[in-house]
Protein backbone atom coordinates (compact mmCIF):
# COMPACT_ATOMS: atom_id res chain seq x y z
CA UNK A 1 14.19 -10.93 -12.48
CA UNK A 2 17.82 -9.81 -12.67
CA UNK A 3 19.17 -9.00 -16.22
CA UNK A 4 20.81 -7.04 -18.78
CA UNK A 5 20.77 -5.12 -21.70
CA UNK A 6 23.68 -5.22 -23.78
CA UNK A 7 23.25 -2.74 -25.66
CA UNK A 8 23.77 -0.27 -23.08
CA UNK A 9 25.41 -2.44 -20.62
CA UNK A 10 22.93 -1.68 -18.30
CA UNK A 11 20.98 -4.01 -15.46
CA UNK A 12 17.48 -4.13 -14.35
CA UNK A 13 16.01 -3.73 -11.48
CA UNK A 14 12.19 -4.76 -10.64
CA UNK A 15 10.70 -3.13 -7.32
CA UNK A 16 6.93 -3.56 -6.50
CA UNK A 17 5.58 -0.79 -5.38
CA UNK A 18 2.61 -0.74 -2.89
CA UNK A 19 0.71 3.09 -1.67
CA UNK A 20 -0.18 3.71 -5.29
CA UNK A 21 -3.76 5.09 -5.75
CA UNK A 22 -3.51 6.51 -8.85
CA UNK A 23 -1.88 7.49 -12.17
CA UNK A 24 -0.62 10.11 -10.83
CA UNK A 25 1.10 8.39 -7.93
CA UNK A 26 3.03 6.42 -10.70
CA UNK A 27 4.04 9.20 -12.59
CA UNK A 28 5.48 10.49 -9.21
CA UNK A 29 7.36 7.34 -8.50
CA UNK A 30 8.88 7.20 -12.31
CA UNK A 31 9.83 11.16 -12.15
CA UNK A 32 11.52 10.54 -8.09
CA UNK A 33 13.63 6.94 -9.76
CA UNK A 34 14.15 8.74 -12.72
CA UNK A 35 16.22 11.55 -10.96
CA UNK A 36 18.78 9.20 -9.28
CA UNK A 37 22.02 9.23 -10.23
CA UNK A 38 22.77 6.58 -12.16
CA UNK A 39 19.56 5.70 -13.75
CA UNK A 40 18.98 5.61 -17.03
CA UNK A 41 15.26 4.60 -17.35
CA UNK A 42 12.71 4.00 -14.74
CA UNK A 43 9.51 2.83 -15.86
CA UNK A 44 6.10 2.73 -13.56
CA UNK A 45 3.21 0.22 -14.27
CA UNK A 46 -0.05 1.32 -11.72
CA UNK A 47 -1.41 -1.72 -12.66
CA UNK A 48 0.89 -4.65 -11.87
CA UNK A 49 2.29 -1.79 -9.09
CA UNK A 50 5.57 -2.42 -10.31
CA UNK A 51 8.59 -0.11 -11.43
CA UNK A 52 11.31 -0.74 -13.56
CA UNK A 53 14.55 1.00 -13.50
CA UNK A 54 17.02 0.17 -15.61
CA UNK A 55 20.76 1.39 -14.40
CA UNK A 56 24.60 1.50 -14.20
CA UNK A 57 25.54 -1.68 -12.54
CA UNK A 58 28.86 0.15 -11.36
CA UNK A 59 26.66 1.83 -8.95
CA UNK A 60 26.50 -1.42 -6.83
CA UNK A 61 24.20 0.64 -3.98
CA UNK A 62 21.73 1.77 -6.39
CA UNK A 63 19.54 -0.74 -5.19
CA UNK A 64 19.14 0.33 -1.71
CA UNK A 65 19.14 3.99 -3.07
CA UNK A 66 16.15 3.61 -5.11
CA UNK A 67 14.44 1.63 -2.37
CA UNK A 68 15.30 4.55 -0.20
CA UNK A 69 13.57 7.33 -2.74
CA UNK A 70 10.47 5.45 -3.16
CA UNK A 71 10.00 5.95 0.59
CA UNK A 72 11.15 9.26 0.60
CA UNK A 73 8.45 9.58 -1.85
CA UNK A 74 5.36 8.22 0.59
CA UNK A 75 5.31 4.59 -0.85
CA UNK A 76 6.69 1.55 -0.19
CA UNK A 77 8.37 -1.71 -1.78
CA UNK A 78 7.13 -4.27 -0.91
CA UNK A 79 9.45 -7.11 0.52
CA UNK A 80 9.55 -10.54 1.72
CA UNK A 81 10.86 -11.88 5.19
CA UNK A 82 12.04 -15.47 5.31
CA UNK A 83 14.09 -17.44 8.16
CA UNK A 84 16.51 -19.39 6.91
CA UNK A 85 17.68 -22.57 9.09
CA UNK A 86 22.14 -22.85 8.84
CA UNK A 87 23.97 -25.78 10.11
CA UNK A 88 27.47 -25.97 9.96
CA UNK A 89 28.21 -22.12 11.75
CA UNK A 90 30.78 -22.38 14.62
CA UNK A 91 31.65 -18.86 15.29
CA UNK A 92 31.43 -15.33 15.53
CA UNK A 93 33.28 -15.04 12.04
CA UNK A 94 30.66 -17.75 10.63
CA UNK A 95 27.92 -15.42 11.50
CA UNK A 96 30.30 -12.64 9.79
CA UNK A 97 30.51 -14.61 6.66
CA UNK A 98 26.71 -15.94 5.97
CA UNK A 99 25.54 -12.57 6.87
CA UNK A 100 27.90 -10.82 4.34
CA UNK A 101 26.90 -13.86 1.73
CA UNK A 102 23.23 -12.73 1.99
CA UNK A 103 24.16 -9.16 1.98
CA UNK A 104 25.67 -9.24 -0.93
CA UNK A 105 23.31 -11.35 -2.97
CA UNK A 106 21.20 -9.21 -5.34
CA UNK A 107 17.75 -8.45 -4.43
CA UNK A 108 18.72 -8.66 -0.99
CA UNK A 109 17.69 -5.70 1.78
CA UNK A 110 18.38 -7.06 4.39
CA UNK A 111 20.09 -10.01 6.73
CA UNK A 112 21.04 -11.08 10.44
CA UNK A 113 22.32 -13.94 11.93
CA UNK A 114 21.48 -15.71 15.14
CA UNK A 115 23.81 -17.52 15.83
CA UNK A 116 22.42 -19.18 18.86
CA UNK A 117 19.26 -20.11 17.05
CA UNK A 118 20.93 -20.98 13.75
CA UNK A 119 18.76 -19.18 11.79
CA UNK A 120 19.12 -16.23 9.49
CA UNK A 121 16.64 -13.71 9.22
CA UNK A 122 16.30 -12.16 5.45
CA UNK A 123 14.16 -9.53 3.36
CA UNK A 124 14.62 -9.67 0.40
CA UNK A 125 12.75 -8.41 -2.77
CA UNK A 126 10.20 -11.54 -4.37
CA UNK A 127 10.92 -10.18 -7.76
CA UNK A 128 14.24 -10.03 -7.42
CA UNK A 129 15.73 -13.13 -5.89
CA UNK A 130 14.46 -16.43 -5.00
CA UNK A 131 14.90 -18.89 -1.74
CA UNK A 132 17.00 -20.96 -4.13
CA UNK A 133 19.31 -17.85 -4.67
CA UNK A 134 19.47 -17.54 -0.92
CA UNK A 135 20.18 -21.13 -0.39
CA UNK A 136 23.16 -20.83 -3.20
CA UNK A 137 24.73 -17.77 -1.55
CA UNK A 138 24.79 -19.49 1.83
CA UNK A 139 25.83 -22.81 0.21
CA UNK A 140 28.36 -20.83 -1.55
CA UNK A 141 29.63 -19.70 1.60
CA UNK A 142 30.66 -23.09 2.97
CA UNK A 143 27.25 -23.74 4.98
CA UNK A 144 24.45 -25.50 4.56
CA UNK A 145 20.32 -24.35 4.66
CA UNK A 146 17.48 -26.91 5.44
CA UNK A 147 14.76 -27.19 3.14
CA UNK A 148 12.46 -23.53 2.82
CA UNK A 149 9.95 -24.49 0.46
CA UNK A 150 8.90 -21.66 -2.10
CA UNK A 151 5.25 -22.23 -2.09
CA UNK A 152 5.57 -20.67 1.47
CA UNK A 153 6.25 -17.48 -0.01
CA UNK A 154 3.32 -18.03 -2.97
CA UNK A 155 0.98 -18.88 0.49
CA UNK A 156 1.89 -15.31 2.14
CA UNK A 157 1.41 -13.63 -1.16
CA UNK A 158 -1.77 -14.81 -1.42
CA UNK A 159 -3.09 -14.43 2.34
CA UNK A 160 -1.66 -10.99 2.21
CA UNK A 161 -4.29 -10.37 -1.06
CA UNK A 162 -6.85 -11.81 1.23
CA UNK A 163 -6.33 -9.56 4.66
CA UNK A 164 -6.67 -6.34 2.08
CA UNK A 165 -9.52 -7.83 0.04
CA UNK A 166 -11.66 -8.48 3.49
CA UNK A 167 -10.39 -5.07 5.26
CA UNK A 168 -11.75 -3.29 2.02
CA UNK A 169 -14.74 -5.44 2.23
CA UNK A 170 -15.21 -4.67 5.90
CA UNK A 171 -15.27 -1.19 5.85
CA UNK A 172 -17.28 -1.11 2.34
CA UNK A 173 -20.23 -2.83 3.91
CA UNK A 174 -19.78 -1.28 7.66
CA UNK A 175 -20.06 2.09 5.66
CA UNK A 176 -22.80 1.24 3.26
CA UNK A 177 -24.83 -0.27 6.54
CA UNK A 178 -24.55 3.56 7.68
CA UNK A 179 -24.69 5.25 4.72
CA UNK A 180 -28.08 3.65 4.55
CA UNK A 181 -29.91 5.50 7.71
CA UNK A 182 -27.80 8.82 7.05
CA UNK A 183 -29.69 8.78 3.62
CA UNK A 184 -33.15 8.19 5.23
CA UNK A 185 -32.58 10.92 7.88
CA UNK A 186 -31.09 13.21 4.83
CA UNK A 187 -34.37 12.85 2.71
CA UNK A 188 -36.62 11.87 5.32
CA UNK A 189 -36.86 15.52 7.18
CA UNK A 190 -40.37 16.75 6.00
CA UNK A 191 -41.33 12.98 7.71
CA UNK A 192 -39.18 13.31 10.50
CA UNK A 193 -40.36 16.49 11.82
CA UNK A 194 -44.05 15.06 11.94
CA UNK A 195 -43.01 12.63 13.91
CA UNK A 196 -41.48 14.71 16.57
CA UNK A 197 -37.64 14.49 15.06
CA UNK A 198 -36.40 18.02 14.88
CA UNK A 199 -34.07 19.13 12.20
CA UNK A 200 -31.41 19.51 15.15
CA UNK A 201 -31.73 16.43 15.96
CA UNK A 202 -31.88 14.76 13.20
CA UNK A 203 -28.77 16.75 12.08
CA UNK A 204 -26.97 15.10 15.84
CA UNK A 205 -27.94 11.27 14.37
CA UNK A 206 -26.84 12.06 11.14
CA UNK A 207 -23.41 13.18 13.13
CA UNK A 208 -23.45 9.96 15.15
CA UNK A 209 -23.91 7.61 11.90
CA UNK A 210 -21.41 9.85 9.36
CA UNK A 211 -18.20 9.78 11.90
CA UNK A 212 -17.51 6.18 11.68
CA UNK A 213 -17.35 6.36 8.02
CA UNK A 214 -15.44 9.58 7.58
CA UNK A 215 -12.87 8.55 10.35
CA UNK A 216 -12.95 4.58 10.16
CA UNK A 217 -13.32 3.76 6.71
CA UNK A 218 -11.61 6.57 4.98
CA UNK A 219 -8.90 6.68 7.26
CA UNK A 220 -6.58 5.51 4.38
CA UNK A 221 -7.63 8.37 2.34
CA UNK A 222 -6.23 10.52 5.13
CA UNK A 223 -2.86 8.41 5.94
CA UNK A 224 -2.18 8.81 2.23
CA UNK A 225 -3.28 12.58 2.23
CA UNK A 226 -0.38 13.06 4.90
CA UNK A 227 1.97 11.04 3.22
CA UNK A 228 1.23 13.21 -0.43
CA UNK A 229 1.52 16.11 1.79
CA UNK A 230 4.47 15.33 4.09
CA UNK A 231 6.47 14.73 0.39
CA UNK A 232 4.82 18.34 -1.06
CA UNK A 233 2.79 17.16 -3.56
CA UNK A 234 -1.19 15.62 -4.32
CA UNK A 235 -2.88 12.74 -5.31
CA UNK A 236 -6.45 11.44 -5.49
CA UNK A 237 -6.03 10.61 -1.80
CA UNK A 238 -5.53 14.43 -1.28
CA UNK A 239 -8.41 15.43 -3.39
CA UNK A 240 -11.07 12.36 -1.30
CA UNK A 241 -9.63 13.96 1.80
CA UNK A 242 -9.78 17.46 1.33
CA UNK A 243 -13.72 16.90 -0.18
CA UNK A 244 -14.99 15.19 2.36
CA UNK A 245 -13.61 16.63 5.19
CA UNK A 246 -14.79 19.89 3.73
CA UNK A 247 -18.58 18.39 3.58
CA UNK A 248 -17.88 16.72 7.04
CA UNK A 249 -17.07 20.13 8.82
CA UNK A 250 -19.27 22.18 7.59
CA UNK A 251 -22.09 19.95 8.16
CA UNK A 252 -20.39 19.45 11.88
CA UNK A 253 -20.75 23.31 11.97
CA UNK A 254 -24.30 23.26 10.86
CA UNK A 255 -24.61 21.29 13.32
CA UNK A 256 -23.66 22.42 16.62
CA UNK A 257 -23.07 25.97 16.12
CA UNK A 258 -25.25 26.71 13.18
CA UNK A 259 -25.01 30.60 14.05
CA UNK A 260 -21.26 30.64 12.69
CA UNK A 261 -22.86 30.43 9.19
CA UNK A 262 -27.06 31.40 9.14
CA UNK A 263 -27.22 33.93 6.76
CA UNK A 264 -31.07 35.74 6.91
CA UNK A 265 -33.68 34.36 5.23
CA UNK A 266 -31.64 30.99 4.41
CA UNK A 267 -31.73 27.91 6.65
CA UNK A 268 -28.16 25.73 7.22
CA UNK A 269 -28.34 21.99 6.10
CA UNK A 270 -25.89 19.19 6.06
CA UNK A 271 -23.85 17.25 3.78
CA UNK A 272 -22.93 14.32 5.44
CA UNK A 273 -24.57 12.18 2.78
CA UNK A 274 -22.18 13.69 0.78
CA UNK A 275 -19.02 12.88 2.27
CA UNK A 276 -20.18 9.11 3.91
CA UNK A 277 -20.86 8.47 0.10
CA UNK A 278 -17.98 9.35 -1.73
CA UNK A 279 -16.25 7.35 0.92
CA UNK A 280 -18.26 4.58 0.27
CA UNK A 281 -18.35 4.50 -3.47
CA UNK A 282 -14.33 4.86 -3.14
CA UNK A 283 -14.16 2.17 -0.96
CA UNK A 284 -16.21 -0.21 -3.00
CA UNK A 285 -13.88 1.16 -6.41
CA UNK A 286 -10.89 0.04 -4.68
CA UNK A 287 -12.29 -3.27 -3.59
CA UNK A 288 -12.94 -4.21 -7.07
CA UNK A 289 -9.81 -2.72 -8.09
CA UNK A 290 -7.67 -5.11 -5.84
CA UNK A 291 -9.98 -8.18 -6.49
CA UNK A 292 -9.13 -7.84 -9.85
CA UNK A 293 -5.36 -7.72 -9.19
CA UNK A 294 -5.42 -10.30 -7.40
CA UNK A 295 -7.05 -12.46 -9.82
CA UNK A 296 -4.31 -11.04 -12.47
CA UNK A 297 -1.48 -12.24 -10.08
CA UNK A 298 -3.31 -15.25 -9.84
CA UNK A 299 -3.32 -16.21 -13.71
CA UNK A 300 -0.05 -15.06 -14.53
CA UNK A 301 1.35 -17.34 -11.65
CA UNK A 302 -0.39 -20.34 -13.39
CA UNK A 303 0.67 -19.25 -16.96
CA UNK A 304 4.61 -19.29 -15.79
CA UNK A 305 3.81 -22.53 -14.25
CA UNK A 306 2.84 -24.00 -17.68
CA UNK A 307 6.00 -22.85 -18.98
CA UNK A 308 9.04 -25.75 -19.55
């Protein structure tokens, strides 16, 4: 939440963060906040994927500024939508005046008006300001909002958790089911070839079973590779991309036109085990990584429930 530190006369400003895979991808973020003008501390936690930047409140469009670098940086901040039902508008102006009430409010990103449905439409950052707040500036405004309950939000919070958690879970098991046969056909060749399977062949299923996985479940790893890159810099997403796209085309080489890399008296193999399994273990990693987040959200939303 909103405060300050008197000693400096400074405010705070919490903005969670979402995109971060690593250490490094924090460091990133507290460097890029750092270097705005008008900052005086900016402070990253990977864990609770949170920064904290402490600033000049004369710099009353810092806000949006620092909201603006983190996505100049590849990641995002995560915000809330809410629709807010107003009676009491009449006009044009009234639309004017709610709007610029919301606007204003701290925490605030962004707000229209319908005036024909009555309803505003705000985003707004969870850590940051609260329905109540919004009902107050509105209120505060001369109009009046119809009940939003909060647990709403608290609901979307947690289905959110859930969509990720099963998407990770998804593609975790969908790649482990194929990870399974690649493996078999990997080790399996000496058996394979007594059976009738040549090594060509058994290279073309191993293509067949790998591409899912490399293209499917680690697509992330390559959205955030472009992101790392489109901003000039690395992170782990970079290095998961780069290694198993390395593995992947080579063994696609070694596949259909071996002769590009036969060197006498050596025969060509594959390495899609190689890349299907990193992508796999990663995939499981971050899994348990957000399970456990979410269970940390979880608890510390009960403990400030306990509190008077």
């Amino acid at each position: 939440m909103e405060s300050k530190d008197s000693s400096k006369n400074l405010e705070r400003l919490d903005l969670p963060i979402t995109g971060m895979s690593c250490a490094a991808c924090a460091a990133r973020i507290e460097k890029g906040l750092g270097s705005v003008e008008g900052v005086a501390q900016a402070n990253v936690n990977f864990a609770a994927e949170k920064a904290t930047v402490f600033f000049d409140p004369a710099r009353t469009d810092l806000p949006h500024l620092l909201i603006d670098k983190v996505k100049d940086l590849g990641y995002e901040v995560r915000v809330e939508k809410v629709l807010l039902p107003i009676q009491g508008m009449s006009c044009a102006s009234c639309v004017s005046k709610v709007e610029k009430a919301l606007r204003s409010t701290r925490g605030v990103t962004g707000a229209s008006v319908n005036f024909a449905t009555e309803r505003a439409s705000v985003e707004y950052l969870p850590e940051e300001v609260t329905l109540r707040d919004l009902k107050r500036a509105v209120e505060d405004a001369g109009y009046e909002v119809l009940e939003v309950e909060e647990e709403d939000i608290v609901e979307k919070e947690r289905l959110a958790r859930e969509r990720e958690l099963s998407r990770l879970k998804w593609k975790f098991i969908t790649g482990l089911l194929l990870l399974v046969p690649i493996l078999f056909f990997m080790w399996g060749a000496s058996f394979l070839e007594r059976i009738g399977i040549s090594r060509r062949i058994d290279f073309f299923i191993q293509f067949l079973l790998a591409t899912p996985v490399q293209f499917w479940a680690g697509w992330q790893f390559y959205s955030g590779f472009w992101r790392a890159a489109k901003n000039r810099t690395s992170d782990m997403n970079t290095l998961i991309a780069v290694g198993t796209s390395a593995a992947y085309i080579y063994s696609l080489i070694a596949t259909f036109v071996p002769h590009w890399i036969t060197v006498k008296g050596f025969m060509v193999d594959v390495y899609f085990d190689t890349s299907a399994a990193i992508i796999v273990l990663i995939l499981l990693g971050r899994f348990l990584e957000a399970r456990a987040k979410g269970r940390t959200s979880e608890a510390i939303k009960k403990l400030m429930g306990l509190q008077p």
